[in-house]
Protein backbone atom coordinates (compact mmCIF):
# COMPACT_ATOMS: atom_id res chain seq x y z
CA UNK A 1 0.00 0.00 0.00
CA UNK A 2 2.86 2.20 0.92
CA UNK A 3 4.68 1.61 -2.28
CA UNK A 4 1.75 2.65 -5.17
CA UNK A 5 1.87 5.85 -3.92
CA UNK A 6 5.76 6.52 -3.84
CA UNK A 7 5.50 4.72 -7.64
CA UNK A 8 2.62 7.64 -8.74
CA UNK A 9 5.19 9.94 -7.79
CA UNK A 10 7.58 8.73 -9.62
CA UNK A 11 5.75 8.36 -13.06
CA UNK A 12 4.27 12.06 -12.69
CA UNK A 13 7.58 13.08 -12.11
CA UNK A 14 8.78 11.32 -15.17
CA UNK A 15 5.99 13.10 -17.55
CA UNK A 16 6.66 16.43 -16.45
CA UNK A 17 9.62 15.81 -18.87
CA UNK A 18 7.14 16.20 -21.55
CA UNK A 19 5.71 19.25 -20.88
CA UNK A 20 9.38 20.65 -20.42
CA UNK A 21 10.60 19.01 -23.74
CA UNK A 22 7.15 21.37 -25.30
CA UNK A 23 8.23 24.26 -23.51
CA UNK A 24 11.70 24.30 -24.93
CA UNK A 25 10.04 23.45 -28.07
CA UNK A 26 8.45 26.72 -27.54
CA UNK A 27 11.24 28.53 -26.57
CA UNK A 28 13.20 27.70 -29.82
CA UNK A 29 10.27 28.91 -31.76
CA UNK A 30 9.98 31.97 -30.06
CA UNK A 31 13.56 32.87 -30.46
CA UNK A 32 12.90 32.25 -34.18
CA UNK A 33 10.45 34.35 -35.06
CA UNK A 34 12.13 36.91 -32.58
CA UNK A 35 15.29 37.15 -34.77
CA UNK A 36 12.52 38.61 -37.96
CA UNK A 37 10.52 40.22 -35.56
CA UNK A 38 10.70 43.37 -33.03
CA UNK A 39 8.86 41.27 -29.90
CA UNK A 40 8.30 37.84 -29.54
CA UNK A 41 5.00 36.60 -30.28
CA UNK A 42 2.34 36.87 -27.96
CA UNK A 43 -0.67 34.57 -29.78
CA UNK A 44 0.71 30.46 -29.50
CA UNK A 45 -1.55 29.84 -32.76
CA UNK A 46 0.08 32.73 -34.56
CA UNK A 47 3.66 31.30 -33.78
CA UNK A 48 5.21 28.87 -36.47
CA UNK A 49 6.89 25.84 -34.91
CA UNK A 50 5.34 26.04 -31.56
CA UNK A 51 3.32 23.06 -29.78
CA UNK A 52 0.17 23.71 -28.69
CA UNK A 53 0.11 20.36 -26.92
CA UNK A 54 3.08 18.42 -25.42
CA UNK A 55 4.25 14.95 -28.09
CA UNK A 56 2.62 12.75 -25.48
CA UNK A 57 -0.71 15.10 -24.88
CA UNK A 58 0.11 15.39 -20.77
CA UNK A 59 -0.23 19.31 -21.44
CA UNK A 60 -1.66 22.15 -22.93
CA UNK A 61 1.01 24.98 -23.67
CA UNK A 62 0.24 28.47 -23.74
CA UNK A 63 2.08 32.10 -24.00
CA UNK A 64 0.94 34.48 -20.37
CA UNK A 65 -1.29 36.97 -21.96
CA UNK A 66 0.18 40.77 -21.76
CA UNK A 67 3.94 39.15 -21.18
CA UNK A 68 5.34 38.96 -24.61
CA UNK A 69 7.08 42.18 -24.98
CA UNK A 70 10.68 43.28 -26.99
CA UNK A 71 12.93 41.29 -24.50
CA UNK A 72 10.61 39.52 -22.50
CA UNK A 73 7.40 36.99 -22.56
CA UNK A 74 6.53 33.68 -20.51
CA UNK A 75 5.27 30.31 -21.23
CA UNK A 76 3.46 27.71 -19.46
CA UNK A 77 3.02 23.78 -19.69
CA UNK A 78 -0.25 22.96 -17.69
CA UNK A 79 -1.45 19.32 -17.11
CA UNK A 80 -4.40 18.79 -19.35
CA UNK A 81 -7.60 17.42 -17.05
CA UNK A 82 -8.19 13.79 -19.83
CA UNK A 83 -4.28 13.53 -19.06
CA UNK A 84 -3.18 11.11 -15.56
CA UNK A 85 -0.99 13.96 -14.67
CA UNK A 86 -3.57 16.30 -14.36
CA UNK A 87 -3.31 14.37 -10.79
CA UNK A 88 0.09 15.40 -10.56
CA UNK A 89 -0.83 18.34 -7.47
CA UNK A 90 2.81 19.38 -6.99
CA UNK A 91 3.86 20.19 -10.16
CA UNK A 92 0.23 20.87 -12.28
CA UNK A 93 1.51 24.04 -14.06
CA UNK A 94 5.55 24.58 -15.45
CA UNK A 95 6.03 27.78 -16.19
CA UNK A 96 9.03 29.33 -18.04
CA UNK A 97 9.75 33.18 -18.27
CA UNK A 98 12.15 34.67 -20.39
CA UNK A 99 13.41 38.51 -19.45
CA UNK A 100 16.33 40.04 -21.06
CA UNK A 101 18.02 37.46 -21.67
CA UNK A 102 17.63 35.68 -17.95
CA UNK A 103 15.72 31.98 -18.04
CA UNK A 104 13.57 31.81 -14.84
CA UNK A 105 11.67 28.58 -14.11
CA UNK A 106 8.49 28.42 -11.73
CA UNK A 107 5.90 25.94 -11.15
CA UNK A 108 2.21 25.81 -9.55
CA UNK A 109 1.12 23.10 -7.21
CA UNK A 110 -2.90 22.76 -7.18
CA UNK A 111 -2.32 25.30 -3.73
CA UNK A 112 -0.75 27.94 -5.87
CA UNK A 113 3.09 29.40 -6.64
CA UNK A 114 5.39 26.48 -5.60
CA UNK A 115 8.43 28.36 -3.36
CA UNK A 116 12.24 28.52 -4.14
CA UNK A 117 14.28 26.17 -4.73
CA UNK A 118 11.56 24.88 -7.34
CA UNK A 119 10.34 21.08 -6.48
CA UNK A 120 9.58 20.42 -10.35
CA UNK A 121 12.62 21.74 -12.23
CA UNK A 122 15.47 19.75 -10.90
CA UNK A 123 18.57 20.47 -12.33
C-alpha cells in the first residue's frame, strides 16, 4: 500500500519531462520568429513551430497573456484534465519566463506558486 503511492510519484515526475521538452520546443520557436521580428509573439496559434500540446498530450502549452514584450514573454506547460498527470498536485503548471536574456523557471502546485528552490525543475 505504501509503495503505489511513492511509484505515482515517480511516473508524474517522469511526464513532467514532456511538458518541459514542449516548452523548450516553444522557446526555440519563439527565439525564431524573434530574430525577424521586433517582440516575440504573444498569440501560440500565430507562432510557427510552436506546440500547442506536449508529443505525449500530458499538457496544454500556452504564451501568459500581456507578457510577450521586446525582451521579455513567458510560457506555461499545464497538465491537461483527460491527461493522468492532471493528478500530478505538486507540479500541475511549469512555467518558463524569459526577461532580457535571464531563463527563470516556476511551477504551480494545485495550492498555488510552488516556493524557491523549485520542487519540479530539478537540475
Amino acid at each position: 500500500a505504501i509503495a503505489y503511492p511513492t511509484l505515482q510519484q515517480a511516473v508524474q515526475k517522469s511526464r513532467r519531462a514532456d511538458g518541459m521538452g514542449a516548452l523548450a520546443s516553444l522557446m526555440q520557436a519563439q527565439e525564431r520568429w524573434r530574430s525577424s521580428n521586433p517582440t516575440y509573439q504573444s498569440k501560440l496559434d500565430e507562432l510557427p513551430g510552436a506546440p500547442a500540446v506536449s508529443n505525449d498530450q500530458h499538457y496544454q502549452l500556452s504564451i501568459v497573456e500581456g507578457s510577450a514584450t521586446a525582451t521579455a514573454y513567458t510560457a506555461r506547460a499545464t497538465a491537461r484534465s483527460g491527461s493522468p498527470q492532471s493528478g500530478d498536485s505538486r507540479c500541475r503548471t511549469l512555467q518558463v519566463a524569459i526577461n532580457g536574456g535571464a531563463i527563470i523557471y516556476s511551477s504551480e502546485s494545485s495550492n498555488g506558486a510552488n516556493a524557491a528552490p523549485d520542487p519540479c525543475w530539478v537540475r
